[in-house]
PDB file of N, CA and C in Angstrom:
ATOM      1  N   UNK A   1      11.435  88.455  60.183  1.00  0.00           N
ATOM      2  CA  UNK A   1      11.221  88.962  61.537  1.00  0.00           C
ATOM      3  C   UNK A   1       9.786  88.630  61.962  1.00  0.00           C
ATOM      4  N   UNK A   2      10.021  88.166  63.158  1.00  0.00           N
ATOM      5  CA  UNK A   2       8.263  87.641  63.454  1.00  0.00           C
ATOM      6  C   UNK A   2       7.818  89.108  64.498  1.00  0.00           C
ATOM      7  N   UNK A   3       6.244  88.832  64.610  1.00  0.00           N
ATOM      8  CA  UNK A   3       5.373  89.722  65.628  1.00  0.00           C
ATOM      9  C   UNK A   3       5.257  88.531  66.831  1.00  0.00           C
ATOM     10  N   UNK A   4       5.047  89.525  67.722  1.00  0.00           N
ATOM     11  CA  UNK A   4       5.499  89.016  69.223  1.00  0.00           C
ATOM     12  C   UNK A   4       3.895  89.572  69.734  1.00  0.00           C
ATOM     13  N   UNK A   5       2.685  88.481  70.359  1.00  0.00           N
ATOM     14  CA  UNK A   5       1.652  89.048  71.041  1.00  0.00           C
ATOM     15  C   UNK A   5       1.127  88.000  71.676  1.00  0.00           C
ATOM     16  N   UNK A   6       1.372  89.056  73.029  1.00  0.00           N
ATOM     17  CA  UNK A   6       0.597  88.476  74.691  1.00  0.00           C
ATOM     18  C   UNK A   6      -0.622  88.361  74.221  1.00  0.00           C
ATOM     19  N   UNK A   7      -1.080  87.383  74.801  1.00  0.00           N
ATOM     20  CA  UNK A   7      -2.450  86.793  75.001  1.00  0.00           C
ATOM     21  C   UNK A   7      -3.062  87.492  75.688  1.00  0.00           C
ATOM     22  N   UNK A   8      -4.700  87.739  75.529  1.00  0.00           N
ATOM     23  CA  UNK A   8      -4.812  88.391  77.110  1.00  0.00           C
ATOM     24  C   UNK A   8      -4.802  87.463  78.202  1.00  0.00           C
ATOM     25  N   UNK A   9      -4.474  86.051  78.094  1.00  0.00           N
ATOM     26  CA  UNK A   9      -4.383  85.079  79.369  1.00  0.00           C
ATOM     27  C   UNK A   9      -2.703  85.626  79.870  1.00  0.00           C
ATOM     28  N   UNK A  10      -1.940  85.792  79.419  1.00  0.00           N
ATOM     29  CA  UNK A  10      -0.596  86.397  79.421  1.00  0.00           C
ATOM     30  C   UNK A  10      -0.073  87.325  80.147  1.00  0.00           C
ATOM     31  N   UNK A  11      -1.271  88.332  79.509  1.00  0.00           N
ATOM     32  CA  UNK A  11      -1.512  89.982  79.820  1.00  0.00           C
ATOM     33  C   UNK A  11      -1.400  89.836  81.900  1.00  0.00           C
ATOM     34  N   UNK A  12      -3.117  88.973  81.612  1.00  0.00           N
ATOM     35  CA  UNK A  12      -3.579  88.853  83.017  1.00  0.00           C
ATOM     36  C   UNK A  12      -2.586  87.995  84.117  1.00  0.00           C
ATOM     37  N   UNK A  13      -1.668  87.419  83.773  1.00  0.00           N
ATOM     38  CA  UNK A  13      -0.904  86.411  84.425  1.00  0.00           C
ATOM     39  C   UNK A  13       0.138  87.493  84.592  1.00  0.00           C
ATOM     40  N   UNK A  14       0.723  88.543  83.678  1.00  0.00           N
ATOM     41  CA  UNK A  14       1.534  89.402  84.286  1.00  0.00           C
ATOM     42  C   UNK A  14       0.958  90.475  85.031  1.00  0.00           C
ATOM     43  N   UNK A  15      -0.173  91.015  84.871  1.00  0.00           N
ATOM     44  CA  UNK A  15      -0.534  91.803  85.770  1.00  0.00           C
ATOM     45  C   UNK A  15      -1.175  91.074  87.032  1.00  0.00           C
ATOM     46  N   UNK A  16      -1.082  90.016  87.120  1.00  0.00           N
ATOM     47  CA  UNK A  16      -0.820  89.205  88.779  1.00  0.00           C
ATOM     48  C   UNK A  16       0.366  89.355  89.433  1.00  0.00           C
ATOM     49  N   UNK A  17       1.251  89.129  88.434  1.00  0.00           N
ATOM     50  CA  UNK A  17       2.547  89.607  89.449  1.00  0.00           C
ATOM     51  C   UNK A  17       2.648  91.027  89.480  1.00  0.00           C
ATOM     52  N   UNK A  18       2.815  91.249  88.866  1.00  0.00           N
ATOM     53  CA  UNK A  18       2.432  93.261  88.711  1.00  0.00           C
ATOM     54  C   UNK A  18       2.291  93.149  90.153  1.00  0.00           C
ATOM     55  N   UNK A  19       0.575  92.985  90.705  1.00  0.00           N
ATOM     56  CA  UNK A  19      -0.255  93.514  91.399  1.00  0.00           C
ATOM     57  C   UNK A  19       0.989  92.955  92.661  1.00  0.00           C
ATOM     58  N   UNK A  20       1.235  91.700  92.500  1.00  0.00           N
ATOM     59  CA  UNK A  20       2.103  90.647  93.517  1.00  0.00           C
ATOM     60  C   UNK A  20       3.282  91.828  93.864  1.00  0.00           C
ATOM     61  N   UNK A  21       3.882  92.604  93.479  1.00  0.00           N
ATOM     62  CA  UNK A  21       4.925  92.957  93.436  1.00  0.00           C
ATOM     63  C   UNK A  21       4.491  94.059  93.842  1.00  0.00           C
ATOM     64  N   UNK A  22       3.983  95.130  92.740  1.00  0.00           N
ATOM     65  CA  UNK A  22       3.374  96.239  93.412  1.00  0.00           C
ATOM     66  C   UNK A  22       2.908  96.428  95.055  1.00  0.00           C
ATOM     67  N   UNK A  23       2.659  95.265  95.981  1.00  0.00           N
ATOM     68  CA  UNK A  23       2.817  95.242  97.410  1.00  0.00           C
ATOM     69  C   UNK A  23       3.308  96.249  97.892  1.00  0.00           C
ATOM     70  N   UNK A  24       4.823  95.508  97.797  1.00  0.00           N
ATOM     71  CA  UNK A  24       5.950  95.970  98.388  1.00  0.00           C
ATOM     72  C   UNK A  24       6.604  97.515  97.278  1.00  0.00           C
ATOM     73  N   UNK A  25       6.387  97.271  96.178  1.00  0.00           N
ATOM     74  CA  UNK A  25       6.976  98.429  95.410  1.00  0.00           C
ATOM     75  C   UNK A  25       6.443  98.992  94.361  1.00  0.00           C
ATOM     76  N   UNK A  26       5.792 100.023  93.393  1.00  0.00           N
ATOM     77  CA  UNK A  26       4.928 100.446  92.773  1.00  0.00           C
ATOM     78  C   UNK A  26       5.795 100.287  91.396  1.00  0.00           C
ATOM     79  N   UNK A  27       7.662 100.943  91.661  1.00  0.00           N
ATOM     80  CA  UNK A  27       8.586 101.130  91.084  1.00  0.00           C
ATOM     81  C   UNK A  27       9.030  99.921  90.134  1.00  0.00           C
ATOM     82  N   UNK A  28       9.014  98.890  91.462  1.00  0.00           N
ATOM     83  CA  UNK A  28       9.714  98.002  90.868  1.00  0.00           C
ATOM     84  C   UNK A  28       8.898  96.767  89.937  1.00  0.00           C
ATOM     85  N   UNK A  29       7.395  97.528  90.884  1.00  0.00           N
ATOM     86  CA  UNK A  29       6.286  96.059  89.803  1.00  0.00           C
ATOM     87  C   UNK A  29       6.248  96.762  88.092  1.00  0.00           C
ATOM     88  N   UNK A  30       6.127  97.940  87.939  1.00  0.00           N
ATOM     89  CA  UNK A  30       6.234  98.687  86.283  1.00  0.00           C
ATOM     90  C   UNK A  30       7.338  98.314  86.018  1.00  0.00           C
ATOM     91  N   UNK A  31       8.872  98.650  86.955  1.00  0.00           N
ATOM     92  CA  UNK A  31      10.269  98.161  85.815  1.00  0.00           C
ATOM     93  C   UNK A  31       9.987  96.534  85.686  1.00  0.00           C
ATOM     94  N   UNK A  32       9.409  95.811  86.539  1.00  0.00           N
ATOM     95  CA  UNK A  32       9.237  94.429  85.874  1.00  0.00           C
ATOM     96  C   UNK A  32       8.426  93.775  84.771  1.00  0.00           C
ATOM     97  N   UNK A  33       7.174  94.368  84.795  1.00  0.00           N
ATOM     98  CA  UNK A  33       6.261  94.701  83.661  1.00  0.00           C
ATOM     99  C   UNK A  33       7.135  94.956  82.371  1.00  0.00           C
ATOM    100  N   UNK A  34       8.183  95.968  82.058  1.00  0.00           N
ATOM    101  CA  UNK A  34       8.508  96.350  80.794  1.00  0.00           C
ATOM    102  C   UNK A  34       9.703  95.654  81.110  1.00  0.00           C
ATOM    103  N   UNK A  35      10.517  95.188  81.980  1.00  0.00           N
ATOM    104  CA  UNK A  35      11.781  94.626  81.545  1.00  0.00           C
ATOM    105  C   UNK A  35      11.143  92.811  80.768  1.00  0.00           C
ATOM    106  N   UNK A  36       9.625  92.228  81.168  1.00  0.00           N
ATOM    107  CA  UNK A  36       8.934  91.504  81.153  1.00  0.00           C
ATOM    108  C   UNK A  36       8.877  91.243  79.333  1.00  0.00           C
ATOM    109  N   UNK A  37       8.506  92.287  78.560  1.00  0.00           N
ATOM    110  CA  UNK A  37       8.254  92.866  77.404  1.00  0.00           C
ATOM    111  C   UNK A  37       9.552  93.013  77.032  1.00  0.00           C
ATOM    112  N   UNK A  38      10.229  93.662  77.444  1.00  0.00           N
ATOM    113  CA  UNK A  38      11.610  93.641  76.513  1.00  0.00           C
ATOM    114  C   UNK A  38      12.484  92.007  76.447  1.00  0.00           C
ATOM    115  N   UNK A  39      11.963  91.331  77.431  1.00  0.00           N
ATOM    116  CA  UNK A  39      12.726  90.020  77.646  1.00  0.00           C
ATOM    117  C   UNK A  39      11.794  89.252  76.095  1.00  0.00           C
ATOM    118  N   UNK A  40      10.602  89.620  76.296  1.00  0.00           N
ATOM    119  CA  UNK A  40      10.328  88.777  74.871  1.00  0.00           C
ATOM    120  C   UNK A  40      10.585  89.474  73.447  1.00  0.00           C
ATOM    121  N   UNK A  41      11.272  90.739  73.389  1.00  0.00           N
ATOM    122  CA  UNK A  41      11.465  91.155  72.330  1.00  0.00           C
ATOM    123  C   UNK A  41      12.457  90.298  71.641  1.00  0.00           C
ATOM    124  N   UNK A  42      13.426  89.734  72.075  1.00  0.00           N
ATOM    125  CA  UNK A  42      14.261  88.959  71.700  1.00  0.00           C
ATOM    126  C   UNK A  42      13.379  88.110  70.239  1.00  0.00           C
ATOM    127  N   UNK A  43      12.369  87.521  70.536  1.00  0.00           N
ATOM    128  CA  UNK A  43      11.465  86.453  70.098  1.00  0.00           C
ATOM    129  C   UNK A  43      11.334  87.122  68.479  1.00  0.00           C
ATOM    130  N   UNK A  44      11.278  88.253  68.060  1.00  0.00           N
ATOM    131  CA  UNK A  44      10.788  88.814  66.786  1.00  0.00           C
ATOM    132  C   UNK A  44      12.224  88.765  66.194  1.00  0.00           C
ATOM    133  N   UNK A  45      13.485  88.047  66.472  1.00  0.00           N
ATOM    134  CA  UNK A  45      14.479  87.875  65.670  1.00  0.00           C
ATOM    135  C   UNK A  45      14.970  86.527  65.736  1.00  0.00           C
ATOM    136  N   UNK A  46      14.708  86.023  66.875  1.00  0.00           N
ATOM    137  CA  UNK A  46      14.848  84.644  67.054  1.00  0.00           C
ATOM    138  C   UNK A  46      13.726  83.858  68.001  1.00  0.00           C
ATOM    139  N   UNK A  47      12.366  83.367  66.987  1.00  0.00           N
ATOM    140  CA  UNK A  47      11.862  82.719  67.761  1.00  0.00           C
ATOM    141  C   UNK A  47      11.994  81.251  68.087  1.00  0.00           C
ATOM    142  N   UNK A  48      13.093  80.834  67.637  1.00  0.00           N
ATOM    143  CA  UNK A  48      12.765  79.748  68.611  1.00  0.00           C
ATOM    144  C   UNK A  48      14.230  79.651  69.717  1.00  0.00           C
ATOM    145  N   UNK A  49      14.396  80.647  69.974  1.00  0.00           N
ATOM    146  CA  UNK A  49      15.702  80.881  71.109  1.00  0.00           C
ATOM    147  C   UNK A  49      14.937  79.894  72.474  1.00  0.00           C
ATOM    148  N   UNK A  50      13.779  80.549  73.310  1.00  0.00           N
ATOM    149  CA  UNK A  50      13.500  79.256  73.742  1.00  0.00           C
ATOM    150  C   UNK A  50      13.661  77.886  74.508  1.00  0.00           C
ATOM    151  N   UNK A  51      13.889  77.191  75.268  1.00  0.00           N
ATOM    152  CA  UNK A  51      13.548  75.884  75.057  1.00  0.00           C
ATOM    153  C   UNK A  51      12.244  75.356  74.885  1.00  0.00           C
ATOM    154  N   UNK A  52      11.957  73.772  74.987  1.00  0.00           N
ATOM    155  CA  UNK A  52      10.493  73.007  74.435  1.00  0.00           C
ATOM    156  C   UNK A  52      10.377  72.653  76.101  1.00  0.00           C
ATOM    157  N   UNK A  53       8.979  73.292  76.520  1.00  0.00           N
ATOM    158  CA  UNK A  53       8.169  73.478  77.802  1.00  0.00           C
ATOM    159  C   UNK A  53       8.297  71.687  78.209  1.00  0.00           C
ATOM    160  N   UNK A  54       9.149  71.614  79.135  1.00  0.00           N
ATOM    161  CA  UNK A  54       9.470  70.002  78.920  1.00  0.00           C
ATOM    162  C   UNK A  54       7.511  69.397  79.486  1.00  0.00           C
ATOM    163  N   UNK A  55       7.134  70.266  80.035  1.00  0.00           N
ATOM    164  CA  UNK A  55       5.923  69.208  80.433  1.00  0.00           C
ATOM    165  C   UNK A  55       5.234  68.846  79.353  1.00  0.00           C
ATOM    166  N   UNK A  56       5.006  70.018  78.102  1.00  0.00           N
ATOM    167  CA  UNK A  56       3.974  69.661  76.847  1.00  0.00           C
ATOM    168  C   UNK A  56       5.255  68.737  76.248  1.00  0.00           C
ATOM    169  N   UNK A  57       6.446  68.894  76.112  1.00  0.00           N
ATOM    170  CA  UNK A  57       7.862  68.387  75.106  1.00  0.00           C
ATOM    171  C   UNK A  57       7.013  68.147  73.709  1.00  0.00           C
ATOM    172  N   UNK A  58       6.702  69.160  73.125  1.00  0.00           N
ATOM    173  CA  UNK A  58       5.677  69.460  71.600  1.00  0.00           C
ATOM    174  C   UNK A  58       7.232  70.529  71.400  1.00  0.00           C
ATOM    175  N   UNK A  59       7.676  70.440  70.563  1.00  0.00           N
ATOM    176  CA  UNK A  59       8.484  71.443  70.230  1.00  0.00           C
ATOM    177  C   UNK A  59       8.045  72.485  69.612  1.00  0.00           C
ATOM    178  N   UNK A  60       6.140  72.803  69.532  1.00  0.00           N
ATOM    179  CA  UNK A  60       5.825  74.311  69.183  1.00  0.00           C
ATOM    180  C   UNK A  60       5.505  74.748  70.301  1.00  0.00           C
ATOM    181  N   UNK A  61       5.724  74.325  71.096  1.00  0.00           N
ATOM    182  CA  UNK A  61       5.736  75.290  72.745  1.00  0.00           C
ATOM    183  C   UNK A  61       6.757  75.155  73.231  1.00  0.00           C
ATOM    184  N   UNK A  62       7.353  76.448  73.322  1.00  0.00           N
ATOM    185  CA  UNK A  62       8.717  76.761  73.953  1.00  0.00           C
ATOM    186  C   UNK A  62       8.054  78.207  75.176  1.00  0.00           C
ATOM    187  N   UNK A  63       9.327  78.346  75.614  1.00  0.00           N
ATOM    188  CA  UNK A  63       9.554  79.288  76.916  1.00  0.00           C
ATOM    189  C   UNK A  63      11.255  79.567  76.989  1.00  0.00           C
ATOM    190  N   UNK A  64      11.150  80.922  77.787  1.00  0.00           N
ATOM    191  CA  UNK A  64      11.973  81.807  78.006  1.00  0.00           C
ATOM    192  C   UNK A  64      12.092  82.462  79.399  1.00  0.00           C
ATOM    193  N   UNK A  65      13.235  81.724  80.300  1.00  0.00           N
ATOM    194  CA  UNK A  65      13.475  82.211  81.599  1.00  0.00           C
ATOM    195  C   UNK A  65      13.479  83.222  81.984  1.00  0.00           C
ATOM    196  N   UNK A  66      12.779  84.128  82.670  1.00  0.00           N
ATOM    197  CA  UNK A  66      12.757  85.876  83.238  1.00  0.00           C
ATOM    198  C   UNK A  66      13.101  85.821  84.592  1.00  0.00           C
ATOM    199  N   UNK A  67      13.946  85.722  85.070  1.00  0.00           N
ATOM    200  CA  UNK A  67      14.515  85.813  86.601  1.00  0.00           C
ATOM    201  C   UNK A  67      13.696  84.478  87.253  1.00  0.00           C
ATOM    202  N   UNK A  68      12.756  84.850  87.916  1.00  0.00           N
ATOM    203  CA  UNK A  68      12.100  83.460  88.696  1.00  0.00           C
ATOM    204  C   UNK A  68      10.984  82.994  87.942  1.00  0.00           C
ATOM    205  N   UNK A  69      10.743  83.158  86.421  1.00  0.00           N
ATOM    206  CA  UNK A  69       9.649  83.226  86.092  1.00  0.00           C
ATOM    207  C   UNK A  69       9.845  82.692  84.904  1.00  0.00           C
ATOM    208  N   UNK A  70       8.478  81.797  83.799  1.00  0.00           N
ATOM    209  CA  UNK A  70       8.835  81.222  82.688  1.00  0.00           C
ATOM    210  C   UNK A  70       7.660  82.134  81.682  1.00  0.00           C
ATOM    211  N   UNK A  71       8.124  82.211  80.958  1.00  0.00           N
ATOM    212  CA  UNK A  71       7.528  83.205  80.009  1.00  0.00           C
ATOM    213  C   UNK A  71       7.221  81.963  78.646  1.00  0.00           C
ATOM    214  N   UNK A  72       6.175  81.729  78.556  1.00  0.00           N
ATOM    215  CA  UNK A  72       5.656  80.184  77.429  1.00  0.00           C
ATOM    216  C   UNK A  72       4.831  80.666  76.068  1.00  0.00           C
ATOM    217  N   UNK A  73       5.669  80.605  74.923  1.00  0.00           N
ATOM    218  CA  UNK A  73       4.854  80.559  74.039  1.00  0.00           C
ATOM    219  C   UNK A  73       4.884  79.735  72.907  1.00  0.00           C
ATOM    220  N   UNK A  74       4.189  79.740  72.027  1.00  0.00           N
ATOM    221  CA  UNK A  74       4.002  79.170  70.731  1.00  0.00           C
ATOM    222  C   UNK A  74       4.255  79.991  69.565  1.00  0.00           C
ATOM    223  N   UNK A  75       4.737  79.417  68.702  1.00  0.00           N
ATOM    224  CA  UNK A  75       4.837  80.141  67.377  1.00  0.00           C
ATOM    225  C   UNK A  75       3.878  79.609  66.008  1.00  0.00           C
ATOM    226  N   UNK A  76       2.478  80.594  65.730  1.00  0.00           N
ATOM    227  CA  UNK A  76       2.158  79.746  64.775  1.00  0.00           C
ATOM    228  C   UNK A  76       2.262  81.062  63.047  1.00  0.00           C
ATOM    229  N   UNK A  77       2.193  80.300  62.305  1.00  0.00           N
ATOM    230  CA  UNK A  77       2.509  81.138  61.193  1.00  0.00           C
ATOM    231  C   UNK A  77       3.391  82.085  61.079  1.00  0.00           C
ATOM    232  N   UNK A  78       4.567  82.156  61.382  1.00  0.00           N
ATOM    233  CA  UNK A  78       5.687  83.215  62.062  1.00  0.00           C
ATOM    234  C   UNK A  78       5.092  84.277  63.227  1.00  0.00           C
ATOM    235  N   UNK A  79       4.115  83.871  63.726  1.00  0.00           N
ATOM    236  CA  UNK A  79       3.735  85.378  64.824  1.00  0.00           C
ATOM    237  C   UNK A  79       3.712  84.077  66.235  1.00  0.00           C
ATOM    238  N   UNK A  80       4.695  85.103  67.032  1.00  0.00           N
ATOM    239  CA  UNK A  80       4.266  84.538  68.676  1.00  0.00           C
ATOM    240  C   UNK A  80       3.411  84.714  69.033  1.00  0.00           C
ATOM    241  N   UNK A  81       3.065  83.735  69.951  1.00  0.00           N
ATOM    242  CA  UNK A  81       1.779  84.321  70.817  1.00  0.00           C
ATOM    243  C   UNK A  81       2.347  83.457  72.313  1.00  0.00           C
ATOM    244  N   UNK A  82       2.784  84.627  73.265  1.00  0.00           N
ATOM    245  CA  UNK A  82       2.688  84.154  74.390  1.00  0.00           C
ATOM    246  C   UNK A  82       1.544  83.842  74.955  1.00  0.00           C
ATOM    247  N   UNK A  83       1.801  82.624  76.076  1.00  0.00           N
ATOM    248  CA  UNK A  83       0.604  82.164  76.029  1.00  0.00           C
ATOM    249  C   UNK A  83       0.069  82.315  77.469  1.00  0.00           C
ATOM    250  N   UNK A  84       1.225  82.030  78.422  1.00  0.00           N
ATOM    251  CA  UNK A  84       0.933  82.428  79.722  1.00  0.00           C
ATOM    252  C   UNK A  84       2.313  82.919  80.746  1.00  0.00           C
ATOM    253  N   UNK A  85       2.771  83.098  81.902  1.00  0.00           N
ATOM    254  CA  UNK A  85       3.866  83.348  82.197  1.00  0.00           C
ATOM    255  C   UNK A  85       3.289  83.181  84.087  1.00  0.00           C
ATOM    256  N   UNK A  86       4.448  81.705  84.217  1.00  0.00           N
ATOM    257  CA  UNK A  86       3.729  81.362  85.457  1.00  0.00           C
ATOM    258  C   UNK A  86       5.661  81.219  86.129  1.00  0.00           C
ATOM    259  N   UNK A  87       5.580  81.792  87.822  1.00  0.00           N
ATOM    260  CA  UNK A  87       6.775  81.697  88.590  1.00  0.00           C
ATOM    261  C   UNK A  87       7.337  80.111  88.283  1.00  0.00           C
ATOM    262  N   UNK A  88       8.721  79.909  88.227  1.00  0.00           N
ATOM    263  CA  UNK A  88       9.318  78.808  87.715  1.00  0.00           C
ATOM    264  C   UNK A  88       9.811  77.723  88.278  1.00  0.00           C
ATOM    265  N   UNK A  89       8.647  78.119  90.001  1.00  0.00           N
ATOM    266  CA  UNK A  89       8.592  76.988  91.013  1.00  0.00           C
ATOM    267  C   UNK A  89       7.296  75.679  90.849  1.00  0.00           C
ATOM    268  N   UNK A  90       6.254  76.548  89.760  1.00  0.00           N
ATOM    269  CA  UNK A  90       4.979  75.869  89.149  1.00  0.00           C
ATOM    270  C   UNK A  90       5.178  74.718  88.203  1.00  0.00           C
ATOM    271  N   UNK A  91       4.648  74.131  87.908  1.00  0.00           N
ATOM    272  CA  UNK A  91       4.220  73.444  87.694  1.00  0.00           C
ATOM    273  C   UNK A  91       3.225  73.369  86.411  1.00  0.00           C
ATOM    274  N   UNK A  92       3.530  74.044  84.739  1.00  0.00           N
ATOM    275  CA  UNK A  92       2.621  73.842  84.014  1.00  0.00           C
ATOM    276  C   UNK A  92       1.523  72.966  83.472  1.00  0.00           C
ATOM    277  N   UNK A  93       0.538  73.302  83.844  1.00  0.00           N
ATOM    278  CA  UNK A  93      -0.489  72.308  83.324  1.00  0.00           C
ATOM    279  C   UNK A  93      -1.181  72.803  82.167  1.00  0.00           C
ATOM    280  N   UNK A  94      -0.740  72.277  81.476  1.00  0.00           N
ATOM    281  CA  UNK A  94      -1.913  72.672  79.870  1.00  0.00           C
ATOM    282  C   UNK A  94      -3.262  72.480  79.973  1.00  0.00           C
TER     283      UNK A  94
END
């Protein structure tokens, strides 16, 4: 079983949408925040569920679709480390 840990580049990229969301709803930016976290819990039983981030196509960077959003990490020594989580109209640039 692997450990699963946001970056604080991660952290801060979800509490952008947080804040993005929180706008319009206080409710719905926290249930996205933890439904956010539970979407990567998956990762500590199967990390490489995944696909390979076609822009790096390194198959130790993968990502995980969250509604409109890509959730990107790496796996090194069995521990994740998400790395950033950008809307899935972007455009990753390493």
């Amino acid at each position: 079983m692997s450990t699963v840990i946001w970056t604080q580049a991660a952290l801060d990229d979800l509490a952008g949408i947080r804040d993005f969301i929180a706008r319009d709803s206080v409710y719905y930016a926290e249930k996205f925040v933890d439904d956010a976290f539970k979407a990567t819990e998956q990762l500590e039983v199967f990390p490489e569920t995944g696909r390979v981030i076609p822009e790096r196509n390194d198959s130790g960077f993968r990502e995980i679709i969250f509604g409109s959003y890509r959730i990107m990490y790496t796996i090194i020594d069995g521990i994740v480390y998400v790395i950033t989580m950008i809307h899935g109209m972007r455009i990753y640039h390493p």
